[in-house]
Structure formats: structure tokens, C-alpha cells
Protein backbone atom coordinates (compact mmCIF):
# COMPACT_ATOMS: atom_id res chain seq x y z
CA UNK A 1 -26.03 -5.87 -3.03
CA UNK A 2 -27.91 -4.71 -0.33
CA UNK A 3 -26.26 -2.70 2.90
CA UNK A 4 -24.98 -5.48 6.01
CA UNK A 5 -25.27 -4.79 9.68
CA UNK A 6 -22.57 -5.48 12.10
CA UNK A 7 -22.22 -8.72 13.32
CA UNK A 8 -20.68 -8.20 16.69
CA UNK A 9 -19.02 -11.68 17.08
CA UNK A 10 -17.52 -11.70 13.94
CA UNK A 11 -15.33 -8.34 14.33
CA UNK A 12 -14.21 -8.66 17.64
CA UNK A 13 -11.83 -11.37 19.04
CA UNK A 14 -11.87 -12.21 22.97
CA UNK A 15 -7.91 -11.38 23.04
CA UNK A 16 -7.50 -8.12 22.69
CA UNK A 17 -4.09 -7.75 21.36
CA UNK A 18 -4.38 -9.95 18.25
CA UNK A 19 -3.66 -8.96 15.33
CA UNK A 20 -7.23 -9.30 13.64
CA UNK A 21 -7.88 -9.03 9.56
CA UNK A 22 -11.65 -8.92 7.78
CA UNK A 23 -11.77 -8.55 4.54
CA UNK A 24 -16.31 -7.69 3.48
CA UNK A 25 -18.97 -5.62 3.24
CA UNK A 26 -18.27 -2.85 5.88
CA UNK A 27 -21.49 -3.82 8.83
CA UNK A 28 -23.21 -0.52 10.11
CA UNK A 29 -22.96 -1.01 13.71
CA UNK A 30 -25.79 -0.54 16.20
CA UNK A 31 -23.48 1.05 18.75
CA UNK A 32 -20.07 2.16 19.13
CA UNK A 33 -17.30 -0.05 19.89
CA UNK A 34 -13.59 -0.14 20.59
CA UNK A 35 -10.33 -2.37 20.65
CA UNK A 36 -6.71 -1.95 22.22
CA UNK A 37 -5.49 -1.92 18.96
CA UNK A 38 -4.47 0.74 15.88
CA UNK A 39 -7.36 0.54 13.40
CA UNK A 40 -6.21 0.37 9.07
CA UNK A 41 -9.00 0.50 6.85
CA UNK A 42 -8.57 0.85 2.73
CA UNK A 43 -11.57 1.02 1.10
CA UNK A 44 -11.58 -0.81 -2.14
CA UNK A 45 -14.78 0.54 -3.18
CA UNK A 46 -18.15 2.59 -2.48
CA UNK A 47 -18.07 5.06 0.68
CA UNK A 48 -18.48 4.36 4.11
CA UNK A 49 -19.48 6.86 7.30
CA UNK A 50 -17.96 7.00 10.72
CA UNK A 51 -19.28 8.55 14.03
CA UNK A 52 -15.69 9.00 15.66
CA UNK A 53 -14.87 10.30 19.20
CA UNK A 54 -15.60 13.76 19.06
CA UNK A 55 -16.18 14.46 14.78
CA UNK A 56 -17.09 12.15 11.99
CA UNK A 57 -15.25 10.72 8.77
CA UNK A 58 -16.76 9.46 5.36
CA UNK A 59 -14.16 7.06 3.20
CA UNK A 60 -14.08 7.00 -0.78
CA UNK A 61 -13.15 4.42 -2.80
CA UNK A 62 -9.26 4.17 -2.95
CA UNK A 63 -8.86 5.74 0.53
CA UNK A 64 -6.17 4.70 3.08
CA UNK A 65 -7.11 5.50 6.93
CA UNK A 66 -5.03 4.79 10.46
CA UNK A 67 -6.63 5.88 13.82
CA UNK A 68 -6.55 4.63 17.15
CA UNK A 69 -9.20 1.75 18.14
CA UNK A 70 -8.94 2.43 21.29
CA UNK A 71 -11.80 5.43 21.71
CA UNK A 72 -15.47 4.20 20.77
CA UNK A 73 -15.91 4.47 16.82
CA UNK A 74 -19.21 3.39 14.71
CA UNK A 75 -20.19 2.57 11.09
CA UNK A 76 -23.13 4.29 10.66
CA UNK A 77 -23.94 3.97 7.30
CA UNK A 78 -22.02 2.18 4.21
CA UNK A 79 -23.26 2.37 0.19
CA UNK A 80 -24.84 -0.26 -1.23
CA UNK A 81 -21.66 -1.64 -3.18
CA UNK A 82 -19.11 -0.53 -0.64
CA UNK A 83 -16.31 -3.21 0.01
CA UNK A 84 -13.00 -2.78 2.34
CA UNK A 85 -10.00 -4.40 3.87
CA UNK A 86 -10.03 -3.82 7.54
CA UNK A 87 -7.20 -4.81 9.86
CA UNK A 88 -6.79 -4.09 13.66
CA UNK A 89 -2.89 -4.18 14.28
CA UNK A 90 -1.47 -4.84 18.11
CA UNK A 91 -0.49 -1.60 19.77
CA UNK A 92 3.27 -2.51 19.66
CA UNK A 93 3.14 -1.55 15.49
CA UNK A 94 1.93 1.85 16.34
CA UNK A 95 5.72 2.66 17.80
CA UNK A 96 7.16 1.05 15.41
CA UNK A 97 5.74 3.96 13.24
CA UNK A 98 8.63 6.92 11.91
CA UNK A 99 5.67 9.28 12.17
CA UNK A 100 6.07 13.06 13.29
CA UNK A 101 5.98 13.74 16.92
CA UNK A 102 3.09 16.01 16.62
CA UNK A 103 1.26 13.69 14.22
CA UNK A 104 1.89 11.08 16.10
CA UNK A 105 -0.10 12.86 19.17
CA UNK A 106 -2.88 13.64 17.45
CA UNK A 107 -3.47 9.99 16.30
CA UNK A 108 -3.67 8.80 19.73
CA UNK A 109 -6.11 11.53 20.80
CA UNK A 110 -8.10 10.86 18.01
CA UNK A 111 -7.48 11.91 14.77
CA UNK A 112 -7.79 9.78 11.53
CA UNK A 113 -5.02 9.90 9.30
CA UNK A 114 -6.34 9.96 5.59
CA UNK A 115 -5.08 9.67 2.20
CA UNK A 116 -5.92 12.68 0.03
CA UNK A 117 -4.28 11.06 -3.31
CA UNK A 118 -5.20 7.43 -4.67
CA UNK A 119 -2.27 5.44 -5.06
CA UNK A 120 -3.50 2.65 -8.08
CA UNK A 121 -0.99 0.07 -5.98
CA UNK A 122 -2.67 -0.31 -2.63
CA UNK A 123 -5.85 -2.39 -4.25
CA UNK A 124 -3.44 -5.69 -5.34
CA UNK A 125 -0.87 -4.58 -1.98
CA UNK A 126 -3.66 -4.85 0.61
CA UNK A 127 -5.13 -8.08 -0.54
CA UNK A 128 -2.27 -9.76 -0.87
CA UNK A 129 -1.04 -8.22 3.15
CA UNK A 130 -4.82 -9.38 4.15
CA UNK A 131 -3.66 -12.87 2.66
CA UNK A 132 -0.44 -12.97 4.37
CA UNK A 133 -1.72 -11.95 7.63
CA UNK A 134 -4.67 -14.92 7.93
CA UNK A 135 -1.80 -17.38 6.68
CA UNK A 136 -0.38 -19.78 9.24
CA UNK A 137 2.98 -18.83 8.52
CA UNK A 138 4.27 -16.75 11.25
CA UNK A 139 7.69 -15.30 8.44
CA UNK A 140 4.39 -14.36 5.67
CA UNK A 141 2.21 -12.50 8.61
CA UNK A 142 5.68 -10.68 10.21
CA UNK A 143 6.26 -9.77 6.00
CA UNK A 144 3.12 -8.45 5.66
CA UNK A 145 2.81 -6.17 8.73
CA UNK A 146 6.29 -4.81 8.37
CA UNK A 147 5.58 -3.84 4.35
CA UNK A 148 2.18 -2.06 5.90
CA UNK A 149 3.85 -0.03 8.00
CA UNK A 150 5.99 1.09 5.55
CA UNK A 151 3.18 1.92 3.57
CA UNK A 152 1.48 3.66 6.39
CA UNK A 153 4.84 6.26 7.10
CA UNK A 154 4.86 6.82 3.41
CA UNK A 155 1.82 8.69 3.66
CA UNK A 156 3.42 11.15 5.67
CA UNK A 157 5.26 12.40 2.42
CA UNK A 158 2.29 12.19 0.03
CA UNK A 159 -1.21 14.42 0.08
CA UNK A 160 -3.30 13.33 3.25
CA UNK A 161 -5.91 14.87 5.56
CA UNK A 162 -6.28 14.64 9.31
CA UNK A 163 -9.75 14.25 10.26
CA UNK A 164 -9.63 15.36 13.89
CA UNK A 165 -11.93 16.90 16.51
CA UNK A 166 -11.40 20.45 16.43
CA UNK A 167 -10.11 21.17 20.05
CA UNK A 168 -7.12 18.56 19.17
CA UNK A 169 -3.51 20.25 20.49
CA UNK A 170 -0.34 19.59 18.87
CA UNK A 171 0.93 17.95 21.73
CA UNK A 172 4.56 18.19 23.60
CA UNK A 173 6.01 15.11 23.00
CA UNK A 174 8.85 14.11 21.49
CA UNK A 175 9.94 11.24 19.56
CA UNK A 176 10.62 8.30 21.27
CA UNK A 177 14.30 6.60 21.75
CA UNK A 178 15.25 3.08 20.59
CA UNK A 179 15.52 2.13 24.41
CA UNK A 180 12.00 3.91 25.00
CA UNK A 181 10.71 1.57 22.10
CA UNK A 182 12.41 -1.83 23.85
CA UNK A 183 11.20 -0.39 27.03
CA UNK A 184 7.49 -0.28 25.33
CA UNK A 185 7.60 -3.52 23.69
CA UNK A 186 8.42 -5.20 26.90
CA UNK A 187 5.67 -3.57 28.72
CA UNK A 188 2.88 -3.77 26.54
CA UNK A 189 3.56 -7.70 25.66
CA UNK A 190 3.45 -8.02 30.09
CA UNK A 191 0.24 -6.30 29.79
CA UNK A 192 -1.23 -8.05 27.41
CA UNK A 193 -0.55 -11.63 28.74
CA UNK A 194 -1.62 -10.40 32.38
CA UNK A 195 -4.51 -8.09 32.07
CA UNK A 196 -6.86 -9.93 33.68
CA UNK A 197 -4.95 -10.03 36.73
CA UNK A 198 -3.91 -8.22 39.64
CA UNK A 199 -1.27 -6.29 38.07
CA UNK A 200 0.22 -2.87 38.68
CA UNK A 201 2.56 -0.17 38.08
CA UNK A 202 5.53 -2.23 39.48
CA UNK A 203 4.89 -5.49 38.39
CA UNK A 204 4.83 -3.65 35.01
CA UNK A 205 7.70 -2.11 35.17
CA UNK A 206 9.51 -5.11 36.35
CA UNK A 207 8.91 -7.28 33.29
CA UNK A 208 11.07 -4.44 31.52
CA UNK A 209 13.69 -4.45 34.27
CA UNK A 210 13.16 -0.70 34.99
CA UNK A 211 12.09 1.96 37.39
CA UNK A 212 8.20 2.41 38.29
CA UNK A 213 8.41 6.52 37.77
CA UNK A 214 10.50 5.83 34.54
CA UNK A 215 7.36 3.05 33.23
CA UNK A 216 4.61 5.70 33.97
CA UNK A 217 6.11 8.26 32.19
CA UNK A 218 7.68 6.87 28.80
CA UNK A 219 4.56 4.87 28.61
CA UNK A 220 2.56 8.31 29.10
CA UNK A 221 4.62 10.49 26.67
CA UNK A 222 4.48 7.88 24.09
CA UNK A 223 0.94 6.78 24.11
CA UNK A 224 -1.12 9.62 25.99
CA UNK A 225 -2.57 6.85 29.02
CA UNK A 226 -1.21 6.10 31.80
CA UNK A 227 -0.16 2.47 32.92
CA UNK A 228 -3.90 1.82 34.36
CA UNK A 229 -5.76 3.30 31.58
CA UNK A 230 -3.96 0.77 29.06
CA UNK A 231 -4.92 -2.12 31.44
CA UNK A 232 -8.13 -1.05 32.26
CA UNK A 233 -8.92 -0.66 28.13
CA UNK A 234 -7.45 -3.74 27.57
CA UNK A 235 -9.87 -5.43 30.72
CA UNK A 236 -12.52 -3.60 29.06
CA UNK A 237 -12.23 -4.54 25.39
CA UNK A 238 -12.44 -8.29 26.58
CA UNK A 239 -15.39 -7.47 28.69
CA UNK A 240 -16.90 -6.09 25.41
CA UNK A 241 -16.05 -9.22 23.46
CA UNK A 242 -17.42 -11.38 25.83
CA UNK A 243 -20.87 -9.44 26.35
CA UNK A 244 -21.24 -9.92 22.62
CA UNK A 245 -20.48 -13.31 22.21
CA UNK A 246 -21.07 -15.25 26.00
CA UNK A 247 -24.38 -15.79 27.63
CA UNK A 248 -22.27 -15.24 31.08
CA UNK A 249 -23.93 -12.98 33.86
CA UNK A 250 -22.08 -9.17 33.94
CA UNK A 251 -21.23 -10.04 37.51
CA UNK A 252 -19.05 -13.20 35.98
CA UNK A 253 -18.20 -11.41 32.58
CA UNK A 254 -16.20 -8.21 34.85
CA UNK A 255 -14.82 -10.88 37.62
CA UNK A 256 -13.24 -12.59 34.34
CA UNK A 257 -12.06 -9.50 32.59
CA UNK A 258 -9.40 -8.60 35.61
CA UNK A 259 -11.98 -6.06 37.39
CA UNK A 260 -12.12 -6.48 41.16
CA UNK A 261 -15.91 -5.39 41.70
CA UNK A 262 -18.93 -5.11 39.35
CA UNK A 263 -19.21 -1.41 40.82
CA UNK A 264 -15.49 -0.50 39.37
CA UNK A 265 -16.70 -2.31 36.04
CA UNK A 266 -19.70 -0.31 35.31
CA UNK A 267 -18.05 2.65 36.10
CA UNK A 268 -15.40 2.27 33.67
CA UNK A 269 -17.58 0.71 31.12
CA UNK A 270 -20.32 3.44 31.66
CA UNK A 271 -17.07 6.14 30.99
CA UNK A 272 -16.31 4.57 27.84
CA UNK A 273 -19.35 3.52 26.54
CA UNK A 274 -22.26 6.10 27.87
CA UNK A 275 -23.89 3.27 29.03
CA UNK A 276 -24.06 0.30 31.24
CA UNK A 277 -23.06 -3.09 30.27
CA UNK A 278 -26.16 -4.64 30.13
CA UNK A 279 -27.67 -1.69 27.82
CA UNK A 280 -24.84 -2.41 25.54
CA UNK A 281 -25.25 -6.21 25.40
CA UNK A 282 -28.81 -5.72 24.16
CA UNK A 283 -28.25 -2.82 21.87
CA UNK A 284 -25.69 -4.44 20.27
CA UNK A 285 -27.46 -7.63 19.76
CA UNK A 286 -30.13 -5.94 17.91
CA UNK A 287 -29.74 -5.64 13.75
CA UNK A 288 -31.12 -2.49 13.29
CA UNK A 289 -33.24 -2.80 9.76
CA UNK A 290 -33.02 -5.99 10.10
CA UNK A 291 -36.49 -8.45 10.83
């Protein structure tokens, strides 16, 4: 088997809030890219390197890994024989996480959460969840997703490592109430079908029937962005999707995404990509090793 290289059209979907499953050959990217969602990779076999936001991870056969999608990420190299399960779960999931405050922090600032133990169970458990979750069945894909996240908080009492940039703080906040959690589910399913609109602080915080001030800061505390950063990820992880699979101009690709001028796009895109649009189109269109 010889290595693969990262077929941009195949990874990412044009909705960014989907729950999105691919089960292969991990690609080594050409650049970095990013999703609104919480990233789960288990790696049935071989090794595969990351270039994270700020330090880098390598995954072993057997290993179990959670971080945020949401800050730009990168394959950059994969052995020969590697093979994982990767699945890109809607932001919603993430709260519905019994993690530690503190942890909990860190994994939206990005850190990785890693297993340091092999558990012989997650091989058969992950293809069969990977199964579930491409099934039409809406009762098999809810199954799934509820028995990974019990998976995922188990790893909280088992060996694990915390790959993390070294400045990363503990953080101050708390755990989140059941109300907080309604209050989040309502807002983040608004977001997500209105994006690409002309949407702010209030309109979000009336879908959950609740204060402006109150929206800002439970969303804040529990996530570590404010209202406009979530939007303007989610506007910009369809902008990426559609650079990588449309032949539309920029111009028409930012008008589409929910951005109000191509000035405010490439600004934002240039913040979390380190480059322009364009550049990224063409760099990621190019297989690097590949004739």
C-alpha cells in the first residue's frame, strides 16, 4: 500500500454542521484545514502525524483522539499501512460531554485528548458506530453517537495524554447547567440553519427565548468564542468547502457564505488560514507527490 494524499472534496461537506464519517487510508493534506465540528479519530492501524494549532501529535495503532476541528489542523505524513476511522461530530455533542471543567477548556483551545492505554474493544465498537452513523436510519445514527460519547467520557477515568500547546491555561470555567445546555442546543441549531445570513447577537438569542447579554456569555464560558466568532467559523468552513469543490469566483463564493464584502472575507479567511483564499484554492488543489 502506498501513502494517499488528501482529497479535499471528499473530507469536507458544504454544510458545516453535519455529522460527517470516513472510514480509509488517512490523506496527507497539502494545507491545513478546519470544520465547525469536534474531530474523533481511532486509528486502527499504522501511525499517522499532525501539524496542530500551536504543537504537533503522532497516533499509534489502537489510539483514541478528540480535539476541536475548529482551529486549522493537517496530516502531514501517514505510514504506508496506516488505516483509521475518522468522524467529525456537530458541535452540540461536545456539551453533551461529562468532561472536567478544566479539561473541557483546554479541548476547545486546542488540546488533543489521547488514549495512553489500548482498549482491545474499540476496533469491532468503532466500525460498527461508523456503520450506524452512514445508515439511513435516523434511531441507528442517534444509537451510535450517544454510545461514542460514552466512550469518549470514559477516557477521562482510564490512562490518557493531553497533547496541548504549551502556553495552554487551565481555564475559569465552570461546568455548564442543564438550562445552559438547552440554552446551547437552541442556539447553535439557529446558527447553523442561518449562517449565511444576516444574523446577530439578538436574533440569536431570540431563537432560545433569552436575553442578548445572557447568549454572549453562556455561549462564551462554554465554548471559548463569542456569538460572531461561531458564525463567522461556521461562514468560513462553507467558504472552504466550496473553494475546494466549486469553480465559483471568491467574490461569489464569500457573497454565498453569509459575508457582506469580499474585504471582510479575506480578512477573516487570511486570520484563519495565513493566507488568502485564492492561495488556498490552488494549494489545496495540488497532490503533493503526486504526477
Amino acid at each position: 500500500m502506498t501513502k494517499r494524499y488528501w482529497e479535499p472534496r471528499g473530507t469536507l461537506g458544504a454544510e458545516p454542521h453535519d455529522l460527517v464519517v470516513s472510514r480509509d487510508q488517512p490523506g496527507i493534506m497539502s494545507c491545513p484545514h478546519w470544520h465547525a465540528q469536534v474531530e474523533v479519530n481511532f486509528l486502527h492501524r499504522g501511525t499517522v502525524d499532525y501539524k496542530m494549532h500551536g504543537h504537533s501529535m503522532r497516533l499509534s495503532a489502537g489510539d483514541l483522539a478528540l480535539f476541536w476541528g475548529g482551529l486549522p489542523h493537517q496530516v502531514v505524513d501517514a505510514s504506508d499501512d496506516a488505516f483509521y476511522i475518522a468522524i467529525h461530530l456537530p458541535l452540540i455533542h461536545f456539551f453533551r460531554l461529562r468532561l472536567p471543567p478544566g479539561l473541557a477548556h483546554k479541548l476547545v483551545h486546542g488540546a488533543a485528548l489521547v488514549t495512553a492505554e489500548r482498549d482491545a474493544a474499540d476496533s469491532a465498537s468503532f466500525d460498527r458506530w461508523a456503520e450506524y452513523m452512514k445508515s439511513a436510519s435516523v434511531e441507528r445514527r442517534e444509537h451510535a453517537v450517544d454510545e461514542l460519547l460514552l466512550r469518549i467520557e470514559r477516557m477521562q477515568f482510564e490512562p490518557y495524554r493531553l497533547v496541548a500547546p504549551a502556553d495552554l491555561s487551565e481555564g475559569e470555567s465552570g461546568p455548564i447547567d442543564l438550562q445552559g445546555f438547552h440554552n446551547i442546543g437552541l442556539i447553535c441549531t439557529f446558527i447553523s440553519e442561518n449562517f449565511r445570513e444576516d444574523i446577530d447577537a439578538v436574533d440569536i438569542a431570540s431563537s432560545a427565548d433569552i436575553h442578548p447579554k445572557y447568549a454572549m456569555s453562556v455561549f462564551k464560558k462554554s465554548t471559548g468564542m463569542t456569538l460572531n466568532e461561531y458564525v463567522n467559523l461556521l461562514r468560513l468552513s462553507y467558504a472552504q468547502a466550496r473553494l475546494l469543490s466549486a469553480n465559483d469566483n471568491v467574490l461569489s463564493i464569500a457573497m454565498d457564505s453569509g459575508f457582506g464584502s469580499l474585504s471582510a472575507f479575506n480578512k477573516s479567511f487570511r486570520k484563519i488560514s495565513g493566507m488568502s483564499p485564492s492561495d488556498f484554492r490552488r494549494e489545496a488543489r495540488v497532490r503533493p507527490g503526486v504526477n
